[in-house]
Protein backbone atom coordinates (compact mmCIF):
# COMPACT_ATOMS: atom_id res chain seq x y z
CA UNK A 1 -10.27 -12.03 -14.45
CA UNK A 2 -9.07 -10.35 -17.28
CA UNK A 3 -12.54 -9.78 -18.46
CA UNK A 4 -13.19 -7.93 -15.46
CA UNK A 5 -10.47 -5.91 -15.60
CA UNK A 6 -10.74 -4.81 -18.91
CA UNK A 7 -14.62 -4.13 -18.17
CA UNK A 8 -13.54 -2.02 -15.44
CA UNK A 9 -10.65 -0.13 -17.17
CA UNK A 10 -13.54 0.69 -20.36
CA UNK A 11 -15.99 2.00 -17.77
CA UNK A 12 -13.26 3.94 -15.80
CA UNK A 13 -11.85 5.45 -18.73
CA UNK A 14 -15.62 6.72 -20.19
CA UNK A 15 -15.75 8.03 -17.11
CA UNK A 16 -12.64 9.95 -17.00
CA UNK A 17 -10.75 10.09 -20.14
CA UNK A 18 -8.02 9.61 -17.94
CA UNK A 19 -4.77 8.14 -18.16
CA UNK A 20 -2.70 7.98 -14.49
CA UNK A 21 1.13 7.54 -14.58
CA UNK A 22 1.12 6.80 -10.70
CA UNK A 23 -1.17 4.97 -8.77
CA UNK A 24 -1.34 5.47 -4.62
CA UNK A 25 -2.85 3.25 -2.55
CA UNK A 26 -3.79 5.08 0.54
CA UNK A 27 -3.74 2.60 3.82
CA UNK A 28 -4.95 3.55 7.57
CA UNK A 29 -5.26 7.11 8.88
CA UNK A 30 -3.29 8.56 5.63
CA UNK A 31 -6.52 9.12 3.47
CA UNK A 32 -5.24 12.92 3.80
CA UNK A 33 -3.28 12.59 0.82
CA UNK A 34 -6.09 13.11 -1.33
CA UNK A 35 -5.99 16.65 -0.67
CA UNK A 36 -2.57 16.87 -2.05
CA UNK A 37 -4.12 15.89 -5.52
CA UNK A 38 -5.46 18.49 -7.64
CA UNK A 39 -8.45 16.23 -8.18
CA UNK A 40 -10.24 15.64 -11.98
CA UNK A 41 -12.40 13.04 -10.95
CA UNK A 42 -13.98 11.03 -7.97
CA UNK A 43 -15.15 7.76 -8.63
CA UNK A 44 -16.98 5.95 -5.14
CA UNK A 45 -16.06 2.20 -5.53
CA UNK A 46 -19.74 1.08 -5.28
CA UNK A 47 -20.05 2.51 -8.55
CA UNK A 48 -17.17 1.28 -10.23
CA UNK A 49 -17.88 -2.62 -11.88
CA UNK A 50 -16.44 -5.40 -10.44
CA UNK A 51 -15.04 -3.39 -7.86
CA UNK A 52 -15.52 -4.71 -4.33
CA UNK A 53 -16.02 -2.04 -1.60
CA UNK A 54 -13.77 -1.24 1.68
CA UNK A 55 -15.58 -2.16 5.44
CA UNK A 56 -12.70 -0.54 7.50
CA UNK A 57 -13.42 2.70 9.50
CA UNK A 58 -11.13 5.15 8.48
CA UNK A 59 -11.00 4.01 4.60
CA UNK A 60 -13.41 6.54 2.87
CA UNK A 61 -13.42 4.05 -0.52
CA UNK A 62 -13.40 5.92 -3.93
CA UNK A 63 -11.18 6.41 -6.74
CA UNK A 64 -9.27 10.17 -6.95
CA UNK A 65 -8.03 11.50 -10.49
CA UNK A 66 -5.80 14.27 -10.67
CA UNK A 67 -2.15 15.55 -10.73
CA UNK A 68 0.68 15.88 -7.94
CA UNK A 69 2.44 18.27 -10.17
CA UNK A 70 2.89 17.67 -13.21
CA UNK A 71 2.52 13.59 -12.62
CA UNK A 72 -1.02 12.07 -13.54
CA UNK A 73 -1.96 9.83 -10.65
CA UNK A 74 -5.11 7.56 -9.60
CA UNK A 75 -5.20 6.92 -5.57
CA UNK A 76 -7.32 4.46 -3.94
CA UNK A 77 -8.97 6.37 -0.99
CA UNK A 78 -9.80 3.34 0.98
CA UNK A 79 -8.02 -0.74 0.36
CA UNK A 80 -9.26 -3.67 0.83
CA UNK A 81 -7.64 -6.58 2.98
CA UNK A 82 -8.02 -10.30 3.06
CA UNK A 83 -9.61 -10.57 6.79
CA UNK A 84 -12.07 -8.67 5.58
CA UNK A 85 -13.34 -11.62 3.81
CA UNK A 86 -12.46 -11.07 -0.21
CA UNK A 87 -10.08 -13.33 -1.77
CA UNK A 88 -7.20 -12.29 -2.33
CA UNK A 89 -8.10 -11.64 -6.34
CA UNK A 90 -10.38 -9.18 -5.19
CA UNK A 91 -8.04 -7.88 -3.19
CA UNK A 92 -5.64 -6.96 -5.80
CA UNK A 93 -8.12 -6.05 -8.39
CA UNK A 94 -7.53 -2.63 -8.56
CA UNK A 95 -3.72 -2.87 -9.17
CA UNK A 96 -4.77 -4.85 -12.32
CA UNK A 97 -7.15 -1.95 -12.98
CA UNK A 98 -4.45 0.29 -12.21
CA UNK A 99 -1.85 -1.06 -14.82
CA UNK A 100 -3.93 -1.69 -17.89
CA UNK A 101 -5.28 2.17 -17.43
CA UNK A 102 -1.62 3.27 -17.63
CA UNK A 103 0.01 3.37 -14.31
CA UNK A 104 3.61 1.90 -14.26
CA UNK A 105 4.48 2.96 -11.10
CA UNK A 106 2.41 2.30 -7.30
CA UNK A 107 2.90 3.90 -4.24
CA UNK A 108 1.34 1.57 -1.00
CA UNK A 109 1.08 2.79 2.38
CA UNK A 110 -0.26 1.20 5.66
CA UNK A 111 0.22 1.55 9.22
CA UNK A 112 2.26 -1.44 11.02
CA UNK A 113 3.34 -2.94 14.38
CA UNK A 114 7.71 -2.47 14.89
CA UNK A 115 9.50 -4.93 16.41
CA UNK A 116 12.60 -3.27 15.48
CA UNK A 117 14.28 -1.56 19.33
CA UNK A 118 15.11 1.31 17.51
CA UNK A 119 11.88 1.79 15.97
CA UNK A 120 9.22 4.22 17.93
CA UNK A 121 5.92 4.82 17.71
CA UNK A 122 5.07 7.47 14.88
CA UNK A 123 8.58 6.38 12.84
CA UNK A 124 7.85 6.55 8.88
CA UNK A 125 9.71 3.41 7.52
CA UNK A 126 10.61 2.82 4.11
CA UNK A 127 10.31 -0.62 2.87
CA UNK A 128 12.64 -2.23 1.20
CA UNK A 129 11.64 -5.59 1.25
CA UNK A 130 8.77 -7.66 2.95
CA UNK A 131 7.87 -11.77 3.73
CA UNK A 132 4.91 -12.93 3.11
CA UNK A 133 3.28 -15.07 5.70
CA UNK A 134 -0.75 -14.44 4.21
CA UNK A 135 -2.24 -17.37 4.06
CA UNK A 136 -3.65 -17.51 0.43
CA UNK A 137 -1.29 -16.60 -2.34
CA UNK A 138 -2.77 -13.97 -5.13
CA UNK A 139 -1.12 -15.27 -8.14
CA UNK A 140 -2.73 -19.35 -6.88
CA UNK A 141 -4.39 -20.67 -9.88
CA UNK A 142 -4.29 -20.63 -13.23
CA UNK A 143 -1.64 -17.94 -14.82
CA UNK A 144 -2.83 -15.28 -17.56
CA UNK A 145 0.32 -14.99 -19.70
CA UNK A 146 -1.55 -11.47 -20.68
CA UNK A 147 -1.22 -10.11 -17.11
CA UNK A 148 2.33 -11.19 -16.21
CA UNK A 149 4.49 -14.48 -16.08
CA UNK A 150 3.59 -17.89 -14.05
CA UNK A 151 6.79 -17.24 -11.73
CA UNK A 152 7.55 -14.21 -10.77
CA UNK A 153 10.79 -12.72 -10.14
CA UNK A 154 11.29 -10.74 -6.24
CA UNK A 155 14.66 -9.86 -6.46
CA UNK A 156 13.63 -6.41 -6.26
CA UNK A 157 10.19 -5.97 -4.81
CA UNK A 158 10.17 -2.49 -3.70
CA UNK A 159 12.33 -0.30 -6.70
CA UNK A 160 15.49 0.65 -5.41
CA UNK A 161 15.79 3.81 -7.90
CA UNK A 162 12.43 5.07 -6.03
CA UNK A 163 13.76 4.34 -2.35
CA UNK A 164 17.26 6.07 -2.77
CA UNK A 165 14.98 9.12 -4.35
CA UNK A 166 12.45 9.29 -1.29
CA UNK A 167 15.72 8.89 0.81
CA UNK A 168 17.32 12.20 -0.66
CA UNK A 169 13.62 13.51 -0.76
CA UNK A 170 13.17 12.96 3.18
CA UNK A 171 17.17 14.35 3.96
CA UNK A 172 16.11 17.29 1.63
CA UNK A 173 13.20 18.26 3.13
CA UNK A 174 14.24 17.25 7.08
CA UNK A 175 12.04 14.58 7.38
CA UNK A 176 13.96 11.49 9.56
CA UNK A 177 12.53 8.22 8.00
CA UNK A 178 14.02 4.46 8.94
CA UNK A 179 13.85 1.46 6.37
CA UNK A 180 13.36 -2.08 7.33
CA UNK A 181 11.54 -5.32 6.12
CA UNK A 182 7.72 -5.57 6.71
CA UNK A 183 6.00 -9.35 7.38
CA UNK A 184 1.89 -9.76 5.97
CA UNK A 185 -0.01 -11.99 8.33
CA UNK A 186 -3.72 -12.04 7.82
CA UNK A 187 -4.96 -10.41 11.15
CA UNK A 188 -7.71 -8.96 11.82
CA UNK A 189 -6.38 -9.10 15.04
CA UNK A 190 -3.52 -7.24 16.33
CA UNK A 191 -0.26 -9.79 17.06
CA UNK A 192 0.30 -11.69 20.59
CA UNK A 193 3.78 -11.32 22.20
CA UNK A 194 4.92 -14.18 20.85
CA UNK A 195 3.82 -13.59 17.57
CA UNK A 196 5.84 -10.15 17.47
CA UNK A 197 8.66 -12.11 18.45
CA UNK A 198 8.32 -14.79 16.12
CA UNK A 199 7.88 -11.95 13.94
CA UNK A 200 11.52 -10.95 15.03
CA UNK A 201 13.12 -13.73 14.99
CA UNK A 202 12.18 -14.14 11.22
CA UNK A 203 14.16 -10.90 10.65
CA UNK A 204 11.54 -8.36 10.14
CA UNK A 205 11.46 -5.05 11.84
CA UNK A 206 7.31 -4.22 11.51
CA UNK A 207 4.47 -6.39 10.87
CA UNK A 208 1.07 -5.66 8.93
CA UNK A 209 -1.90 -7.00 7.40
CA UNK A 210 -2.22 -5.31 3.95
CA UNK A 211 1.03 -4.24 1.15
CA UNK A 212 2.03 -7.42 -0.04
CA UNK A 213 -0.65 -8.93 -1.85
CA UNK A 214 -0.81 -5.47 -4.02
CA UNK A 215 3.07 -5.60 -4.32
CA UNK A 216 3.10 -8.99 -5.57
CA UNK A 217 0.41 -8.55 -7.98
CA UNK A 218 2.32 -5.39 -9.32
CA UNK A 219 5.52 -6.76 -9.30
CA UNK A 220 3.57 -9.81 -11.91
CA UNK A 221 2.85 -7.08 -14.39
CA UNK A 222 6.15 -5.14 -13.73
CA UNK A 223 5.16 -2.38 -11.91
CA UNK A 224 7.75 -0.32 -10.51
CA UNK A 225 6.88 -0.19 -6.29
CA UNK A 226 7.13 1.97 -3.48
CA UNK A 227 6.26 1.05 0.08
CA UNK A 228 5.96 3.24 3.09
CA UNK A 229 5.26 2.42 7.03
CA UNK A 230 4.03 4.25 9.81
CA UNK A 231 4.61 2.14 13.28
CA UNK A 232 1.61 2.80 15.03
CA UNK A 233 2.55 0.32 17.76
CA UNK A 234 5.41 -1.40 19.44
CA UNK A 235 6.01 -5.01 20.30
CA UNK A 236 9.52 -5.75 22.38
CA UNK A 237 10.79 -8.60 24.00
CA UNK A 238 8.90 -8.43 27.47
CA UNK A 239 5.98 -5.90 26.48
CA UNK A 240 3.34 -5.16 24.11
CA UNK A 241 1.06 -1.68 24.71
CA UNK A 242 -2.71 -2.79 24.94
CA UNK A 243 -3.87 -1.25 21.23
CA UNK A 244 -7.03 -0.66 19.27
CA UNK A 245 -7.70 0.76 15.87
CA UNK A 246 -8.59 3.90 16.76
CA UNK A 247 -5.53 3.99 18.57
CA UNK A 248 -3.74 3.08 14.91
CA UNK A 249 -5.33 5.65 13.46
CA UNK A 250 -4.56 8.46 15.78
CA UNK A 251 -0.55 7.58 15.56
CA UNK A 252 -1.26 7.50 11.69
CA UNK A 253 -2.96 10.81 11.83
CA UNK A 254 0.20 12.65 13.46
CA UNK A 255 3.20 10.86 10.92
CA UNK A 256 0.44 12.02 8.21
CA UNK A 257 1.91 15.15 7.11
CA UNK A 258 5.04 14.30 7.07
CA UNK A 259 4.47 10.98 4.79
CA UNK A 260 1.81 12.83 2.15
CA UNK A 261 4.82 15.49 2.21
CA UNK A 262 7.30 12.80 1.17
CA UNK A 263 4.98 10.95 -0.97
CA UNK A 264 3.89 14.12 -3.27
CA UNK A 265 8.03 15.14 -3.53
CA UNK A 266 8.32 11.49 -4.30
CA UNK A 267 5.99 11.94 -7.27
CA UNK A 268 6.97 14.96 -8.20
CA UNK A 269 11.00 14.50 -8.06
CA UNK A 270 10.77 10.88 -9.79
């Protein structure tokens, strides 16, 4: 692994000459934010080594270079997710890339079921703190002392400096955002009743399939983390909506502006 990475970083950095402070990872129907860069370079992930490639509709899948502000920042136009069949190294590969090109701070988005009552659809949720219920661990295996240590500390998953700043970011600039706790199952399919109220009952107001792999991997190499959620669809006690992607990614598509607002301010107050 860390031969990889450090492949990838050398290529990445002929490339680009390019050293990001922030690094973005983009999730479903928020791609947008990639016109809120003022873009240096554009790397497609197909050309990037090592670099495995994302099969989701609505995930465009390249590497953006550029500033939001004055802050340097490399966002991942496109993730990749463990039902999509990668391991979960692969998975988190770019967040090592990420780190040993310079970034000490990531910013992950996705889109997410709420189980939360007083969560609706379209709500923008700060995370402050997930479980993980995936079903393969990223750090399994043999520890690289050069990446980060064999147990790793999740007091403090998701920085609480950076969520008090995006919450006086989002009162500043009117935009009403909840927090709550996000659970990572595997999918690729959308939860059962049941499962959103086991999901519930384990004290978790949303639930997605992406996030916590790349928060745990940063969180090994002490990267400072941000996590955002937009409830695309609800799961109560007696009912659950019939949903599809394309559904996900419409709801997405309306919080949109509102989260690449809060995410650039974010960046640029922090």
């Amino acid at each position: 692994m860390w031969e990889k990475v450090q492949q990838t970083v050398e290529y990445i950095k002929n490339k680009t000459g390019f050293t990001p402070e922030y690094g973005v990872i983009l999730g479903s129907g928020l791609g947008g934010f990639a016109e809120d860069i003022t873009i240096e370079h554009s790397l497609p992930y197909h050309e990037i080594p090592n670099f495995p490639v994302s099969t989701v509709a609505g995930h465009k899948g390249r590497l953006i270079f550029g500033t939001v502000g004055s802050k340097k920042v490399v966002a991942m136009q496109g993730r990749f997710h463990y039902y999509e069949g990668y391991s979960m190294q692969e998975v988190t590969f770019p967040v090592r890339v990420m780190k040993h090109l310079g970034v000490r701070r990531l910013i992950v988005s996705n889109a997410s079921g709420g189980v939360n009552p007083y969560y609706h659809v379209g709500d923008i949720v700060i995370i402050y703190d997930h479980i993980n219920l995936m079903p393969e661990h990223p750090l399994r295996g043999k520890n690289d002392e050069r990446f980060g240590p064999r147990f790793v500390n999740m007091s403090e998953p998701y920085s609480r400096n950076m969520i008090n700043k995006a919450k006086e970011v989002a009162k500043n600039l009117n935009i009403e955002v909840k927090d709550g706790i996000y659970l990572g199952l595997q999918g690729p399919t959308f939860e059962t009743l049941s499962e959103y109220r086991m999901v519930k009952t384990l004290g978790a107001d949303c639930v997605g399939m992406s996030t916590v792999p790349e928060v745990i991997v940063a969180r090994h190499m002490d990267m400072e983390c941000f996590g955002v959620s937009v409830i695309t669809d609800m799961g109560n006690e007696d009912t659950i909506a019939e949903v599809n992607h394309e559904e996900v990614l419409q709801a997405a598509k309306k919080a949109e502006p509102k989260v690449r607002t809060l995410i650039a301010e974010l960046i640029k107050a922090y």
